[in-house]
Each structure stands twice: as structure tokens, then as C-alpha cells.
N, C-alpha and C. Protein backbone atom coordinates (compact mmCIF):
# COMPACT_ATOMS: atom_id res chain seq x y z
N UNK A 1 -45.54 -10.55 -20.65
CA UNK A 1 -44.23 -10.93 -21.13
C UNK A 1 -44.27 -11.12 -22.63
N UNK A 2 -42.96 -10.80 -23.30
CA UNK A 2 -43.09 -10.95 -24.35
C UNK A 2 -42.92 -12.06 -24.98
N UNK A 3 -43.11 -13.02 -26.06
CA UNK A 3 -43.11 -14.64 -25.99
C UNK A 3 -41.68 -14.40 -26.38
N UNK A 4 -40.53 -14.30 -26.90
CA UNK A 4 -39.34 -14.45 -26.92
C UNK A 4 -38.62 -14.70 -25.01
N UNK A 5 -39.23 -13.46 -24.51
CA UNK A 5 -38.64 -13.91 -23.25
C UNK A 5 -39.25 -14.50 -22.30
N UNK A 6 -40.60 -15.10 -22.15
CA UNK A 6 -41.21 -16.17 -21.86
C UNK A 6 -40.87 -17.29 -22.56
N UNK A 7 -39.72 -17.72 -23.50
CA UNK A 7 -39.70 -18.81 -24.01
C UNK A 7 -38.18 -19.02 -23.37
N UNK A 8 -37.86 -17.69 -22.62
CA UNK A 8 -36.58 -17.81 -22.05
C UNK A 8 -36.82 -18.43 -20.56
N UNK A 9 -37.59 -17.33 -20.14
CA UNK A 9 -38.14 -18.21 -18.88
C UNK A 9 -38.19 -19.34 -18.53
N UNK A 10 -39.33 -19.48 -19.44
CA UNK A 10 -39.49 -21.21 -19.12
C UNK A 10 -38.30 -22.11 -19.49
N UNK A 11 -37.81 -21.97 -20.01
CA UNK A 11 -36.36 -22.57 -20.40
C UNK A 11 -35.31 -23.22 -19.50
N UNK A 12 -35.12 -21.51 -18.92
CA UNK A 12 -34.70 -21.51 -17.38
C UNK A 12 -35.85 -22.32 -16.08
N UNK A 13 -36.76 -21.73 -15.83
CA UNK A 13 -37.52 -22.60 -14.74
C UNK A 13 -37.24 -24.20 -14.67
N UNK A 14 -37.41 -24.55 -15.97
CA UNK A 14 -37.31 -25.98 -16.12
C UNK A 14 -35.83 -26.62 -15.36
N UNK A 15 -34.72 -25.84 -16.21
CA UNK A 15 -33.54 -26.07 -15.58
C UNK A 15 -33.16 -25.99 -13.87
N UNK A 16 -33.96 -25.51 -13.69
CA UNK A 16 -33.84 -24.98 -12.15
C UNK A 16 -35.03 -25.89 -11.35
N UNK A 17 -35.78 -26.41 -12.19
CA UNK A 17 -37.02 -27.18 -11.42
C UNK A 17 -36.62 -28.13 -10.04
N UNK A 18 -36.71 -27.91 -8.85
CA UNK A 18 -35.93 -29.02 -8.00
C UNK A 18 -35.11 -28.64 -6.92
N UNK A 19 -34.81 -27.21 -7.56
CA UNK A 19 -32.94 -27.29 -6.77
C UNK A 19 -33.07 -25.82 -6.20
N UNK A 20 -32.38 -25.73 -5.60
CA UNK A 20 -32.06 -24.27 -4.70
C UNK A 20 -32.09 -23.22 -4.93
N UNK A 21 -32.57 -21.80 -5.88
CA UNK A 21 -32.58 -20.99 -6.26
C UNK A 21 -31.68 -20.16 -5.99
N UNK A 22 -31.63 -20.23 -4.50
CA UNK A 22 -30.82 -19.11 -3.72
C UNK A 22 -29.53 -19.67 -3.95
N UNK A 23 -28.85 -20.98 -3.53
CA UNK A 23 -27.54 -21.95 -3.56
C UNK A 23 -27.10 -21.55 -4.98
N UNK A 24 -27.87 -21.65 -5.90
CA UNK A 24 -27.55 -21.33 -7.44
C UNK A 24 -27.20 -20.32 -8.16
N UNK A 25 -27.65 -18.73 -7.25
CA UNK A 25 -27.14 -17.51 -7.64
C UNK A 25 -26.57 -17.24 -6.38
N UNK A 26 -26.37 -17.77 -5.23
CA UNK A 26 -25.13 -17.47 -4.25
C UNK A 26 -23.79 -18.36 -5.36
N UNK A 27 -24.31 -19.34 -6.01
CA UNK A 27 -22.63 -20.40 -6.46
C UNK A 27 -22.39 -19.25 -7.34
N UNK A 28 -23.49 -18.85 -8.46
CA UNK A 28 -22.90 -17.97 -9.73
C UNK A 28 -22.49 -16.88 -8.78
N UNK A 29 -22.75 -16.36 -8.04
CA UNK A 29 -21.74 -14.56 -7.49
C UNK A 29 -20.53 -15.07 -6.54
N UNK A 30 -20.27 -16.29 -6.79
CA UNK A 30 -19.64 -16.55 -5.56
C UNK A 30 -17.95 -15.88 -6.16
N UNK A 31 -17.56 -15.08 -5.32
CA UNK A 31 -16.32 -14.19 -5.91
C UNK A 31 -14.84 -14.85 -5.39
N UNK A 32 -14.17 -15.27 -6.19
CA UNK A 32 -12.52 -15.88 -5.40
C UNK A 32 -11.59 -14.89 -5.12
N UNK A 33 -11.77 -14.35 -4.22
CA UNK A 33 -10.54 -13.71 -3.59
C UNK A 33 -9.21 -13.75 -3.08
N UNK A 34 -8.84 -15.28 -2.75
CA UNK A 34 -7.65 -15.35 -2.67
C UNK A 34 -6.12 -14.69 -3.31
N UNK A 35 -6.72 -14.33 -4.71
CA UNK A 35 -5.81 -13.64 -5.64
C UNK A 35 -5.61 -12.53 -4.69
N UNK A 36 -6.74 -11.70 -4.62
CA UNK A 36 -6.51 -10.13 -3.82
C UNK A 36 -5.79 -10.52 -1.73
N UNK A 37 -6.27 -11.73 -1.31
CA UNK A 37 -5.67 -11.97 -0.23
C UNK A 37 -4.14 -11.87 -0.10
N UNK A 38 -3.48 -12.26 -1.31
CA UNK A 38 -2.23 -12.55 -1.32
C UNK A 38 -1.57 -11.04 -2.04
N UNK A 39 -2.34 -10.35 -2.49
CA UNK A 39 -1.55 -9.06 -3.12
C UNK A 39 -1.61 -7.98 -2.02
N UNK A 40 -2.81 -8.36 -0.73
CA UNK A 40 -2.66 -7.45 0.49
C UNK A 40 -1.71 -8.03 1.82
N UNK A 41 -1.40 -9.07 1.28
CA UNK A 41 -0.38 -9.93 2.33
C UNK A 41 0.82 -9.17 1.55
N UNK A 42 1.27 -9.00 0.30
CA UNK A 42 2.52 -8.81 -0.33
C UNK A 42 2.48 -7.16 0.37
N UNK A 43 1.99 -6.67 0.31
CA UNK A 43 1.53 -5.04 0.77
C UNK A 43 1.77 -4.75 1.79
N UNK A 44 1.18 -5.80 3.04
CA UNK A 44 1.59 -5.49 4.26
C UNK A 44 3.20 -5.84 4.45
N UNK A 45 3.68 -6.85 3.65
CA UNK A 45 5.02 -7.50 3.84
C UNK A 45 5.80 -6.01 3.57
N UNK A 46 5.73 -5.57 2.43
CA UNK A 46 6.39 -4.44 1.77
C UNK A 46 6.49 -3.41 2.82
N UNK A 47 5.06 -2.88 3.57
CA UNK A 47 5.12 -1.54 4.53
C UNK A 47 5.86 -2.09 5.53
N UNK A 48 5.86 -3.47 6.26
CA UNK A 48 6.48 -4.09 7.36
C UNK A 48 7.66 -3.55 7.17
N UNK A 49 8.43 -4.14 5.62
CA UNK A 49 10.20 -3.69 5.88
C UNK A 49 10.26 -2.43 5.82
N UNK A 50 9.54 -1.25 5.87
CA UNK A 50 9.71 0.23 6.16
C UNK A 50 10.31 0.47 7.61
N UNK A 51 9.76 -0.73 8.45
CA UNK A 51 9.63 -0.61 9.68
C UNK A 51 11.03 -0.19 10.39
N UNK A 52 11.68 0.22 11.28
CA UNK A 52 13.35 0.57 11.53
C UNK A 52 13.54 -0.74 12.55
N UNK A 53 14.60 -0.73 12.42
CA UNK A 53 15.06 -1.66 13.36
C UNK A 53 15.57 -1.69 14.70
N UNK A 54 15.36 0.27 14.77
CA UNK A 54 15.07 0.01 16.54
C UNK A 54 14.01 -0.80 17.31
N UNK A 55 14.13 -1.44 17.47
CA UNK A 55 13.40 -2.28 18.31
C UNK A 55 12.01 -2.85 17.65
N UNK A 56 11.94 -2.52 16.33
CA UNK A 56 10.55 -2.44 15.56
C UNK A 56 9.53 -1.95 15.60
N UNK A 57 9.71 -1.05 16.66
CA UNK A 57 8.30 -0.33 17.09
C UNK A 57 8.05 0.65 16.04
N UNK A 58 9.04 1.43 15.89
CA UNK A 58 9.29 2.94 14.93
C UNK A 58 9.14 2.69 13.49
N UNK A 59 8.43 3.48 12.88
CA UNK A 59 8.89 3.25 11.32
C UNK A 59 9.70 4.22 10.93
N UNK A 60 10.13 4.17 9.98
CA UNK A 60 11.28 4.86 9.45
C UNK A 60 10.80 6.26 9.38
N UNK A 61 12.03 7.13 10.02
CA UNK A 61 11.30 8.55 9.97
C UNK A 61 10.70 9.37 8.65
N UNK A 62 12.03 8.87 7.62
CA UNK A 62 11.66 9.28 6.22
C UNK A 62 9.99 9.40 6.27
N UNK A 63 10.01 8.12 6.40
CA UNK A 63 8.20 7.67 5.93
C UNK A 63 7.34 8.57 7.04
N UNK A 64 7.49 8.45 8.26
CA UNK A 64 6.33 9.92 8.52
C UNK A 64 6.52 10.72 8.43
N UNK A 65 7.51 11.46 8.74
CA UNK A 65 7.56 12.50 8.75
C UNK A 65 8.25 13.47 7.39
N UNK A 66 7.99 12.76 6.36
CA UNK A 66 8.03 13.31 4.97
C UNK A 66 9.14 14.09 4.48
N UNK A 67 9.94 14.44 4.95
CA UNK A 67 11.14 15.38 4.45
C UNK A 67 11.08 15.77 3.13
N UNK A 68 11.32 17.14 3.06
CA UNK A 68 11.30 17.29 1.39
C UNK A 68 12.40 17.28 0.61
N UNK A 69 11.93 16.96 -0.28
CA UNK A 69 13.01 16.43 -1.75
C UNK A 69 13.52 17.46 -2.73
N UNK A 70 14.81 17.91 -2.51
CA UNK A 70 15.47 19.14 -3.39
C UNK A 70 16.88 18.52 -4.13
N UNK A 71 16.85 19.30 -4.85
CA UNK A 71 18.51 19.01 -5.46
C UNK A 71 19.33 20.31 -4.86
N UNK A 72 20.82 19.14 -4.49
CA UNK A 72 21.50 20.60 -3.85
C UNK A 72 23.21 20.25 -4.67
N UNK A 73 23.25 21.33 -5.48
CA UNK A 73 24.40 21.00 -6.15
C UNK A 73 24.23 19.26 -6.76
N UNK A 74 25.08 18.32 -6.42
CA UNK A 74 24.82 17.29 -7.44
C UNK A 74 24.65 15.79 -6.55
N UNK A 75 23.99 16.70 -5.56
CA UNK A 75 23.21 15.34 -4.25
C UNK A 75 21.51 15.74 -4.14
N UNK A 76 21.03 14.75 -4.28
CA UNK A 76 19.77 15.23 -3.36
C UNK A 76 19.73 15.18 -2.17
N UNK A 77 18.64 16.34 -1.33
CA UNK A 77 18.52 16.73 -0.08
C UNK A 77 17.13 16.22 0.46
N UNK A 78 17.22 15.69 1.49
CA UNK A 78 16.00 15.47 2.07
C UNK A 78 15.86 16.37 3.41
N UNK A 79 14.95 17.52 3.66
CA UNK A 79 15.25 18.49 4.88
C UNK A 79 13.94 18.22 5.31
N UNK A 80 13.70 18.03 6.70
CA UNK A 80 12.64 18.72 7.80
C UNK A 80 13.14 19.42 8.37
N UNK A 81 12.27 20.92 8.03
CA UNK A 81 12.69 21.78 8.98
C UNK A 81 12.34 22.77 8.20
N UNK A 82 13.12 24.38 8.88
CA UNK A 82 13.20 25.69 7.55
C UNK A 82 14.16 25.45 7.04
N UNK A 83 15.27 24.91 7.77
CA UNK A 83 16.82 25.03 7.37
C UNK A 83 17.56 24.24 7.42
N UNK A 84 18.95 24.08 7.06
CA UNK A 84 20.12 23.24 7.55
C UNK A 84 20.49 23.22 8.93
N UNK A 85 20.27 24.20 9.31
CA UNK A 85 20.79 24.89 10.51
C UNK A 85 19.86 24.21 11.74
N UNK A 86 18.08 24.50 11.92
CA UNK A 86 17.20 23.84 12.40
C UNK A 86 16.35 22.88 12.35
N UNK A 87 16.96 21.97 11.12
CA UNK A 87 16.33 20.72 10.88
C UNK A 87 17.28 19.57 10.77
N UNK A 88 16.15 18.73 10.14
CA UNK A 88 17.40 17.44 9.99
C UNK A 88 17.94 17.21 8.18
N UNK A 89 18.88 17.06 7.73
CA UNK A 89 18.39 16.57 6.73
C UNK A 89 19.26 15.38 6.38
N UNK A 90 19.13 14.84 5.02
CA UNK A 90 20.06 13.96 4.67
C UNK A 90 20.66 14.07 3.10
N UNK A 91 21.76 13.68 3.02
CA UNK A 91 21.82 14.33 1.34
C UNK A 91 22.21 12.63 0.60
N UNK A 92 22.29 12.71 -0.36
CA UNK A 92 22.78 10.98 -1.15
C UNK A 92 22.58 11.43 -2.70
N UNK A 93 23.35 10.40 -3.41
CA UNK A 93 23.28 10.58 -4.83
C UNK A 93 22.00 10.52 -5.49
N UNK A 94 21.35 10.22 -4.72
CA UNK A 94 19.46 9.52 -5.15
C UNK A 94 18.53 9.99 -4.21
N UNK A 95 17.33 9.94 -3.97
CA UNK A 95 16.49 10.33 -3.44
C UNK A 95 16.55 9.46 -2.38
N UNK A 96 16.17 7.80 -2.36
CA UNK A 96 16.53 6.95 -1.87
C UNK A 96 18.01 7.48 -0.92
N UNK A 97 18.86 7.29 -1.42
CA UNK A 97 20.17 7.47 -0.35
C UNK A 97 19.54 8.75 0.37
N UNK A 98 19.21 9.73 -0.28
CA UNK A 98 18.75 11.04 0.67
C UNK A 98 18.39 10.32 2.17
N UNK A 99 17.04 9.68 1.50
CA UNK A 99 16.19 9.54 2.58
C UNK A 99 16.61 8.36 3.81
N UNK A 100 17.43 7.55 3.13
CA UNK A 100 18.65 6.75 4.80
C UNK A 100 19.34 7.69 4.83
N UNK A 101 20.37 8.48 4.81
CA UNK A 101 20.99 9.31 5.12
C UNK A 101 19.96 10.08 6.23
N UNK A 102 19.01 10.43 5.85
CA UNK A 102 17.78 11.32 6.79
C UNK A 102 17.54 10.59 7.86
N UNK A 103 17.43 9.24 7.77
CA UNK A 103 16.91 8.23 8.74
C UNK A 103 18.02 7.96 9.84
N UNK A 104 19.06 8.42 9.31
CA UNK A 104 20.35 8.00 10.28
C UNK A 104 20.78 9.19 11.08
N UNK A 105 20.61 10.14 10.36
CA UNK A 105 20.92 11.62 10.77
C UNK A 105 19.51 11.96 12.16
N UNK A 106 18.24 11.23 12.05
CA UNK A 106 17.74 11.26 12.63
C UNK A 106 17.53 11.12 14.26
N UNK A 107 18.46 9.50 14.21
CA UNK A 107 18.62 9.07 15.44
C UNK A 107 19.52 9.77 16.28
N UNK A 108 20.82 11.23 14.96
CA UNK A 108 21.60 11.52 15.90
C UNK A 108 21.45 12.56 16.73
N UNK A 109 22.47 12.35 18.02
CA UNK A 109 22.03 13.24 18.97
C UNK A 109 22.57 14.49 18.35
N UNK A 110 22.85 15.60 19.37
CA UNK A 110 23.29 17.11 19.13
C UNK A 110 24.39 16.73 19.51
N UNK A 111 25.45 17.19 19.04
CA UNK A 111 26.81 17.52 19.47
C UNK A 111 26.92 18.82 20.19
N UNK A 112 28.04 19.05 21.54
CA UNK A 112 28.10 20.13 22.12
C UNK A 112 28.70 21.38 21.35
């Protein structure tokens, strides 16, 4: 060892003479997580209200099943499908409105 850091050593040993080694670098790594507990509680809260309110089981179709996002004239379109014709879509001033519009259009049945 070199005497600069043998003068560190011993420095330290002394301080530590007595006491728990392990208790002492488990206290120094000891990590507080609560901060991150509460930003994955806010996270789950957030995906929760995705959830639909049929019965709560369903989440909102938007959200799985992805519909894509076009401009059509001076609405946006949200379509699953190839077409207008064989899919669903939803249109709204915003992407957002698209995609409830999609979610509502979803639940509906076929007309004869």
C-alpha cells in the first residue's frame, strides 16, 4: 500500500473499530424509494382511468387496438380497418375527440 492510502485506511479502521461493518455499508447503500413508489402508484392511477366503464373489465378500445391517426378534410380520423366501409372509425376536431368518438362508435352495433 501506498502510505497516503494506508494513512487513509487506518483512519477509517479506527472509525469503524467496534461496530458492524456490514450494518454500516448496508445504512450507506440504503436507497429511499418511496419517491419512485408514489410516481408508479400515479402511473397505475393514470392507466386505471383508460379503463371503460363497461363494467370495468374492458379498456378503452382506442388504447388496444390502436386505430390510426389521419387528417380527413378538417377532422381527424381514427380508422381500424382498410376502410370506412369495413372498419370502425371515429372522426373529432383533435386526435383525442377522434379517439372517443372511436370508442363509442365501437360499442355500436350494425344497423340493418
Amino acid at each position: 500500500m501506498s502510505d497516503t492510502y494506508q494513512a487513509i485506511y487506518d483512519a477509517v479502521r479506527s472509525r469503524l473499530h467496534g461496530c458492524d461493518v456490514g450494518q454500516a455499508i448496508r445504512d450507506a447503500a440504503h436507497l429511499d424509494a418511496s419517491y419512485a413508489i408514489e410516481g408508479i402508484r400515479q402511473d397505475f392511477a393514470a392507466a386505471a382511468g383508460e379503463i371503460s366503464a363497461a363494467g370495468g373489465e374492458m379498456r378503452r378500445p382506442s388504447v388496444l387496438y390502436r386505430p390510426a391517426l389521419s387528417i380527413d378534410g378538417d377532422h381527424w380520423c381514427a380508422l381500424y380497418g382498410e376502410n370506412l366501409q369495413d372498419g370502425v372509425a371515429g372522426f373529432g376536431k383533435s386526435p383525442a375527440a377522434a379517439m372517443t368518438d372511436f370508442d363509442v362508435n365501437w360499442h355500436k352495433a350494425l344497423h340493418a
